[in-house]
PDB file of N, CA and C in Angstrom:
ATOM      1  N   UNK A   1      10.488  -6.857 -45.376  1.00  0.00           N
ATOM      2  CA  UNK A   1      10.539  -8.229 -45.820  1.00  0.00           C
ATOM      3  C   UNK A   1      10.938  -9.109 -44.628  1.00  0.00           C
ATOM      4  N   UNK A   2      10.259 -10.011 -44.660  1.00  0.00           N
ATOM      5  CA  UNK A   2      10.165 -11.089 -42.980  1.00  0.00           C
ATOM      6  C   UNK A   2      11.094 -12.238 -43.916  1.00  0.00           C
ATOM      7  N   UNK A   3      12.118 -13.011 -42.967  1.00  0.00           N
ATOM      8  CA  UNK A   3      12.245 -14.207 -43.051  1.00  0.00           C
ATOM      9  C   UNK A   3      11.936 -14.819 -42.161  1.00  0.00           C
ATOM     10  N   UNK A   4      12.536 -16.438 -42.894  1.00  0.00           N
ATOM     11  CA  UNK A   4      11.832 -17.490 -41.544  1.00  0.00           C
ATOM     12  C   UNK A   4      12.276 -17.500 -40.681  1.00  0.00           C
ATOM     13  N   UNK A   5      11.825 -18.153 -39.224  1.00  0.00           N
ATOM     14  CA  UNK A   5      12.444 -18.002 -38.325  1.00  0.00           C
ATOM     15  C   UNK A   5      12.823 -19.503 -37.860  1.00  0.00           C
ATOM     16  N   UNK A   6      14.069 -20.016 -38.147  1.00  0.00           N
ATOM     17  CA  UNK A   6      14.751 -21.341 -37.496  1.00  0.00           C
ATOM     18  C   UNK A   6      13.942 -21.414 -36.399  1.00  0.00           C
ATOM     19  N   UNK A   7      14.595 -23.350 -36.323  1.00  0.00           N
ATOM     20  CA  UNK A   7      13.749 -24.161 -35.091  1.00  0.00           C
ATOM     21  C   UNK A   7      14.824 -23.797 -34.260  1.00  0.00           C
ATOM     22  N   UNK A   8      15.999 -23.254 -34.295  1.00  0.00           N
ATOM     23  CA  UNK A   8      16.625 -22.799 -32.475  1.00  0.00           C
ATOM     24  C   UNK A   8      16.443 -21.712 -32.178  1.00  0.00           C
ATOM     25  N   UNK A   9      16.168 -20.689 -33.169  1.00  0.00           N
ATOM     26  CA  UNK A   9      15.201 -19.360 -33.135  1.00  0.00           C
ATOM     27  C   UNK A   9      14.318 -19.367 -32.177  1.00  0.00           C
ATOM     28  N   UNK A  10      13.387 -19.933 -32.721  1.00  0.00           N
ATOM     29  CA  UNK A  10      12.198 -20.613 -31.805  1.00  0.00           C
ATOM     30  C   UNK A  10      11.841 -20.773 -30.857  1.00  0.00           C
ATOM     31  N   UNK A  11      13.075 -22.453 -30.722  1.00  0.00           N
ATOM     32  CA  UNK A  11      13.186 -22.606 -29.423  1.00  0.00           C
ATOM     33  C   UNK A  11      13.666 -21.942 -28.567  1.00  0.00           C
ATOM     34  N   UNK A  12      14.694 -20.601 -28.443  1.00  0.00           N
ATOM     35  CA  UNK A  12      15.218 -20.003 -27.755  1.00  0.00           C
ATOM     36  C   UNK A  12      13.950 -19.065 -27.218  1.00  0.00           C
ATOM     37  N   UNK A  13      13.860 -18.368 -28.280  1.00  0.00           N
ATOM     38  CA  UNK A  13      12.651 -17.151 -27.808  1.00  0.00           C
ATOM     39  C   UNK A  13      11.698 -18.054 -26.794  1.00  0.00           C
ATOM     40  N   UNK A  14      10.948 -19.485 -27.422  1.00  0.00           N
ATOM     41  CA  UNK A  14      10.214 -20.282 -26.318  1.00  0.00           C
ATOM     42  C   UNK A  14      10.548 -20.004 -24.853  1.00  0.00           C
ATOM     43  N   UNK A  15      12.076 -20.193 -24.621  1.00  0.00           N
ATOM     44  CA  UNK A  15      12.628 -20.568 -23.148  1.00  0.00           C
ATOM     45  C   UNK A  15      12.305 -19.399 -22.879  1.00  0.00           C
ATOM     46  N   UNK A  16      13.223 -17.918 -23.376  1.00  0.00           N
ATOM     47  CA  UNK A  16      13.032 -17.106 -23.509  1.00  0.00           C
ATOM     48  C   UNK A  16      11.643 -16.555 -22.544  1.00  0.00           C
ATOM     49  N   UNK A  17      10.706 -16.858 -23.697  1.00  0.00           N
ATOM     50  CA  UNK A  17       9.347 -16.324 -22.851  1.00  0.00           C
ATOM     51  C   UNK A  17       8.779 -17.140 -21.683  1.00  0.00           C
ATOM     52  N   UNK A  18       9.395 -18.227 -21.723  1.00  0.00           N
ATOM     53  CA  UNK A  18       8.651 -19.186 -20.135  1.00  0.00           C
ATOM     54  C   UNK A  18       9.714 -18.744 -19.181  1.00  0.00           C
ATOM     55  N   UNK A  19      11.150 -18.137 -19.130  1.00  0.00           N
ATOM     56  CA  UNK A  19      12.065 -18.236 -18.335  1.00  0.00           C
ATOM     57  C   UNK A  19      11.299 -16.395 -17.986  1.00  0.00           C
ATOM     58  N   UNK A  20      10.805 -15.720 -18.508  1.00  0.00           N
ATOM     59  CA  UNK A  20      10.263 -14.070 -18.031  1.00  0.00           C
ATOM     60  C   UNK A  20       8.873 -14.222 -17.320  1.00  0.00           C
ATOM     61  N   UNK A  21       8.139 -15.077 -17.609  1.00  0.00           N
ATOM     62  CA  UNK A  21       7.070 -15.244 -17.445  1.00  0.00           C
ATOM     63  C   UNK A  21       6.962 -16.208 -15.836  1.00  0.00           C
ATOM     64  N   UNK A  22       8.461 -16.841 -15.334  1.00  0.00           N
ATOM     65  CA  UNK A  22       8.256 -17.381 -14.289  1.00  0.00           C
ATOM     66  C   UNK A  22       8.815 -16.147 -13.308  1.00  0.00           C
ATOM     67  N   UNK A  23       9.719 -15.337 -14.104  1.00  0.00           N
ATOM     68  CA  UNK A  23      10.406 -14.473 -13.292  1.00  0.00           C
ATOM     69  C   UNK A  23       9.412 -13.350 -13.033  1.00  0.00           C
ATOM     70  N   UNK A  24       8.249 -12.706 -13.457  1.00  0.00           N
ATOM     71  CA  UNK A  24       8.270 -11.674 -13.550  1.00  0.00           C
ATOM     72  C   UNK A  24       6.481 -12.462 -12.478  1.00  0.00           C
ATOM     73  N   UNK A  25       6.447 -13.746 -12.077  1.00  0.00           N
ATOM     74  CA  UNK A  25       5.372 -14.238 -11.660  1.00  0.00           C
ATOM     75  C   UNK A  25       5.351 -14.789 -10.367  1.00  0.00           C
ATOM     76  N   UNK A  26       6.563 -14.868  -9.962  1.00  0.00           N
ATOM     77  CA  UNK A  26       7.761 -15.929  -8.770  1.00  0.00           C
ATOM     78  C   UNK A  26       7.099 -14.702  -7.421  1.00  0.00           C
ATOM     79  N   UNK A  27       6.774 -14.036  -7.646  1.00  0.00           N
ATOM     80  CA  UNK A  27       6.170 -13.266  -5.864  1.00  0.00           C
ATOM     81  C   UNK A  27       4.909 -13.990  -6.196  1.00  0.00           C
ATOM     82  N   UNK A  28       4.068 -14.335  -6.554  1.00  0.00           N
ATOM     83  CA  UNK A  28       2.598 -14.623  -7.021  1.00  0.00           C
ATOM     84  C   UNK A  28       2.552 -16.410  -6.389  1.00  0.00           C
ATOM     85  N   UNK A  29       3.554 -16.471  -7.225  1.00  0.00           N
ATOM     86  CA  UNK A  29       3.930 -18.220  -6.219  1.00  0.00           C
ATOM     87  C   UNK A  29       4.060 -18.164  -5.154  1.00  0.00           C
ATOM     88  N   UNK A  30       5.275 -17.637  -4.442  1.00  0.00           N
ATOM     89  CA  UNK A  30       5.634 -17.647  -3.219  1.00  0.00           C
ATOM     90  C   UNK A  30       4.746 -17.098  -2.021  1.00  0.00           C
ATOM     91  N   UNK A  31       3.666 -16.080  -3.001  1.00  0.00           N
ATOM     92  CA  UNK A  31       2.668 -16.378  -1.812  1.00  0.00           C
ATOM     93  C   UNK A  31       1.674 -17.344  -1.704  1.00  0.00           C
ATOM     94  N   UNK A  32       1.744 -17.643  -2.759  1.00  0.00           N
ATOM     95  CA  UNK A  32       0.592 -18.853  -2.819  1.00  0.00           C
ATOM     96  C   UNK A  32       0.779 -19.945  -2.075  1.00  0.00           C
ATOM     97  N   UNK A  33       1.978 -20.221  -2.091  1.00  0.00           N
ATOM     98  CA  UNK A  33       2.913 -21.067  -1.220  1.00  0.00           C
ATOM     99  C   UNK A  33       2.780 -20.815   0.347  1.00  0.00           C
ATOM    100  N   UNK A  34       3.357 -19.482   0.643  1.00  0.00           N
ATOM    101  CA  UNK A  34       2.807 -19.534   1.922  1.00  0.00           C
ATOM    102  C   UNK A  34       2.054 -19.259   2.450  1.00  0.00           C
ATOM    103  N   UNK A  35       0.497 -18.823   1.414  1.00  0.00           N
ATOM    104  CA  UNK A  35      -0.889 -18.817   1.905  1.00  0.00           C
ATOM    105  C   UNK A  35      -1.557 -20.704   2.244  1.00  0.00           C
ATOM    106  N   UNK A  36      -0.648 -21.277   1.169  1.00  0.00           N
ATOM    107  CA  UNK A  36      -1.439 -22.846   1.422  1.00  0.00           C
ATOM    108  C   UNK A  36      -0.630 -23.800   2.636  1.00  0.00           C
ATOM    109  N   UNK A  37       0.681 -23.149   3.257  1.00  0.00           N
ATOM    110  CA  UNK A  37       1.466 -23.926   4.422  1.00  0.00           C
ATOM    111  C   UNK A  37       0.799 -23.216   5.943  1.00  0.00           C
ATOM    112  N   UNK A  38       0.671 -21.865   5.382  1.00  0.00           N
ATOM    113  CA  UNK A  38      -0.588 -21.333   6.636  1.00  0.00           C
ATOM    114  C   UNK A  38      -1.625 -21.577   7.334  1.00  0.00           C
ATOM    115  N   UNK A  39      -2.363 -22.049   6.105  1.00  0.00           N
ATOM    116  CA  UNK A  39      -3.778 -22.491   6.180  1.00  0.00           C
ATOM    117  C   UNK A  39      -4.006 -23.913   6.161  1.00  0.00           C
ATOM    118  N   UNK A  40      -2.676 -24.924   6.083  1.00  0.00           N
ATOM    119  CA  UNK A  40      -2.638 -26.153   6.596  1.00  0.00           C
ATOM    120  C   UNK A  40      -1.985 -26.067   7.726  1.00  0.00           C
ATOM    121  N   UNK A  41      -1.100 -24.939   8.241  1.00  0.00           N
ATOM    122  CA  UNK A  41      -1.152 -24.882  10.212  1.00  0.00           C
ATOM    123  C   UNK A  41      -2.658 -24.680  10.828  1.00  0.00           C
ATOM    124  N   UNK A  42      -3.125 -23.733  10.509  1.00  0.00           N
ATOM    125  CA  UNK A  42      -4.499 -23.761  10.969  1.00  0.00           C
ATOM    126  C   UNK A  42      -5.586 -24.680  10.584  1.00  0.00           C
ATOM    127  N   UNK A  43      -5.366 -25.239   9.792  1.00  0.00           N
ATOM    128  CA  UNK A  43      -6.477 -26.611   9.857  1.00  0.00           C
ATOM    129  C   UNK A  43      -5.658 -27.737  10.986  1.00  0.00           C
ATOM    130  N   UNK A  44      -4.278 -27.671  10.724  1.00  0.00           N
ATOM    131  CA  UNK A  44      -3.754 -28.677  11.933  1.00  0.00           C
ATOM    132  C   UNK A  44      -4.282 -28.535  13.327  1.00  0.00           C
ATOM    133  N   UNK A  45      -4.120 -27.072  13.715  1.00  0.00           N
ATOM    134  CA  UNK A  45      -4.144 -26.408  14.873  1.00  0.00           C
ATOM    135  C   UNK A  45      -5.602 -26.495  15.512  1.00  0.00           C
ATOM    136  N   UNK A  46      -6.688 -26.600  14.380  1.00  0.00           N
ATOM    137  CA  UNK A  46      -8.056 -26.579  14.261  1.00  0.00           C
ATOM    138  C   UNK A  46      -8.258 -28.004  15.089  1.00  0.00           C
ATOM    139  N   UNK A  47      -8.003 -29.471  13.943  1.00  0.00           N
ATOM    140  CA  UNK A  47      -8.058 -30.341  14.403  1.00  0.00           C
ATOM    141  C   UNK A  47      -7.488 -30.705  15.827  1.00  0.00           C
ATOM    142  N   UNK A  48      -6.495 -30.156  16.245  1.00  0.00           N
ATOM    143  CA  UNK A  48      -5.537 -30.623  17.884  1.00  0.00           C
ATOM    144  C   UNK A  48      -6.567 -30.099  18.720  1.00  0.00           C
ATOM    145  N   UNK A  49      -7.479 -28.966  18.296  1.00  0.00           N
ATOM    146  CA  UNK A  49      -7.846 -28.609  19.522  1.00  0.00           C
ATOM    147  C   UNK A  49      -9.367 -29.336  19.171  1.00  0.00           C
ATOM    148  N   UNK A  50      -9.785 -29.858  18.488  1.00  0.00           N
ATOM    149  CA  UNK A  50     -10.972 -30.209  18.243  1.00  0.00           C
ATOM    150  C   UNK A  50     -10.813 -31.963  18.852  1.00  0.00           C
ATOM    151  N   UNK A  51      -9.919 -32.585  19.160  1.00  0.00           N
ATOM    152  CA  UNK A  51      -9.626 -33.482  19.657  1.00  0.00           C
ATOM    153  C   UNK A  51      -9.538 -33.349  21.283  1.00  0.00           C
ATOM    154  N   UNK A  52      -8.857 -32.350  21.205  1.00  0.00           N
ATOM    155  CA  UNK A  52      -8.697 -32.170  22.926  1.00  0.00           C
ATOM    156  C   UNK A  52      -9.899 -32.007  23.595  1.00  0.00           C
ATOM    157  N   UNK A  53     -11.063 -31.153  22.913  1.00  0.00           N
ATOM    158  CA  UNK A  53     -12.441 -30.817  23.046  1.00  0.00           C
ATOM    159  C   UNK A  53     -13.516 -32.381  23.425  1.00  0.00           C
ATOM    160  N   UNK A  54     -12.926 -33.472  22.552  1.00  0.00           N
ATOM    161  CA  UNK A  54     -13.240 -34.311  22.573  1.00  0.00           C
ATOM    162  C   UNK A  54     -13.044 -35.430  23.755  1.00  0.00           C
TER     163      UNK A  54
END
């Protein structure tokens, strides 16, 4: 037999599953992160020398 499940029920389990779901995802970011600060050094690095060329 199921009862209901309260709105702080709810809301807890909510946090709950977004607070596991950042934790268990947080290496996936952090490279993403420093795949996109990488690859805006090398577009920088791209452009300096594509100027100097100039």
């Amino acid at each position: 037999m199921f009862g209901r499940v309260t709105l702080p029920q709810a809301l807890f389990a909510g946090i709950l599953g977004i607070a596991g779901g950042i934790y268990i995802f947080q290496p996936v970011f952090e490279q993403y992160s420093r795949d996109q600060k990488e690859l805006k050094e090398k577009l920088k690095l791209a452009e300096e020398s594509e100027k100097k060329k100039s």
